[in-house]
Protein backbone atom coordinates (compact mmCIF):
# COMPACT_ATOMS: atom_id res chain seq x y z
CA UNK A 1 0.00 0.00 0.00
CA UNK A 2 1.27 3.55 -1.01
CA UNK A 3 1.15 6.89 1.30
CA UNK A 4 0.77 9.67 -0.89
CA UNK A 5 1.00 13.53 0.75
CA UNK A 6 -1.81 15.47 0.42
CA UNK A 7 0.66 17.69 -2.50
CA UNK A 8 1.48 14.55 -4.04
CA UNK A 9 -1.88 12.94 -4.49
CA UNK A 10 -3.44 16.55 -6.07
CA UNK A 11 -0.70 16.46 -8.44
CA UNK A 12 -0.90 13.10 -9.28
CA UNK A 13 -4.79 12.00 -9.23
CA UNK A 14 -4.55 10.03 -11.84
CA UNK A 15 -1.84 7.78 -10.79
CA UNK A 16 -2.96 7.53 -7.28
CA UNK A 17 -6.28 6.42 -9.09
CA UNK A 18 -4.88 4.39 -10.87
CA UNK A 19 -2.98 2.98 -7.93
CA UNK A 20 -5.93 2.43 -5.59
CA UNK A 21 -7.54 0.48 -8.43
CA UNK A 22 -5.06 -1.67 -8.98
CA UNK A 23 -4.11 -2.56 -5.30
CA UNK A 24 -7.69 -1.81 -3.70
CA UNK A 25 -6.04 1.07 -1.30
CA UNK A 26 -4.08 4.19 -1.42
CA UNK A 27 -3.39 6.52 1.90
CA UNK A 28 -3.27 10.34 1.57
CA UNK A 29 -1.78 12.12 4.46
CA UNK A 30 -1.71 15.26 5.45
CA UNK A 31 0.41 18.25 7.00
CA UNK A 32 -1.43 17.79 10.56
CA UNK A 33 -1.01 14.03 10.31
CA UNK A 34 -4.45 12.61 9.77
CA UNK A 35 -4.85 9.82 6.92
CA UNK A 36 -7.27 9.41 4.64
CA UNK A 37 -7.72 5.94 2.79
CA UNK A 38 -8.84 6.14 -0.85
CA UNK A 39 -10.74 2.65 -1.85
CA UNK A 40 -12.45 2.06 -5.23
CA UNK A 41 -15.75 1.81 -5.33
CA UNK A 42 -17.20 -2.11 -6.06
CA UNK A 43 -19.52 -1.81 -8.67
CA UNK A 44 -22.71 -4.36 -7.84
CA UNK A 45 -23.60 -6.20 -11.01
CA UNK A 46 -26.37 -8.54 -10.94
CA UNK A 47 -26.11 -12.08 -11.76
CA UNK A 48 -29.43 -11.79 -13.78
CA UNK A 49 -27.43 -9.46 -16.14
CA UNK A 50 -26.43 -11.81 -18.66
CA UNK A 51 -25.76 -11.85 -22.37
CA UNK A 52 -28.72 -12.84 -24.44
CA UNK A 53 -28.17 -14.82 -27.23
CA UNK A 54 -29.98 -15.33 -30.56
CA UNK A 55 -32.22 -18.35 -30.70
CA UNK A 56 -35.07 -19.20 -33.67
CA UNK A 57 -37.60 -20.27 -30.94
CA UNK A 58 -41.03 -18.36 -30.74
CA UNK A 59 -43.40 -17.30 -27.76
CA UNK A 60 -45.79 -19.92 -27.93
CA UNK A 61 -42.39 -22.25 -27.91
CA UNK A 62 -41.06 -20.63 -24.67
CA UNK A 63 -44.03 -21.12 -22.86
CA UNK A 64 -44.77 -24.35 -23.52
CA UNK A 65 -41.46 -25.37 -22.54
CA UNK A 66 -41.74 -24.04 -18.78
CA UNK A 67 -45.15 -25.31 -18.92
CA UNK A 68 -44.00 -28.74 -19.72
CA UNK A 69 -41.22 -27.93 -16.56
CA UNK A 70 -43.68 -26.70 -13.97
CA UNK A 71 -45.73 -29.82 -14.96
CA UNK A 72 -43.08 -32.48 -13.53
């Protein structure tokens, strides 16, 4: 993990961006000592989010099938 000043991280944002990204903290410090942690943000994704894909099958098709799933 990597202590940035608070001079160093404004001059350098991107890198210490960059840098929290890629090790999942940075720590900014200032003149009067106190430290600040910079941690990305986790971005939620949903595990219903998936690719579709492109199948010839109709409506009627689709239902019938869960139909004929519910059934057993």
């Amino acid at each position: 993990m990597h202590v940035y000043t608070y001079s160093e991280a404004r001059q350098k944002l991107a890198i210490v961006l960059e840098q929290a990204e890629n090790t999942g903290k940075v720590l900014i410090r200032r003149k009067d000592g106190c430290t600040f942690a910079l941690i990305p943000e986790k971005i939620a994704i949903s595990p219903l989010n998936v690719p579709s894909i492109k199948a010839k099958i109709t409506k009627k098709e689709i239902v019938d099938i869960i139909r004929e799933g519910r059934e057993r």
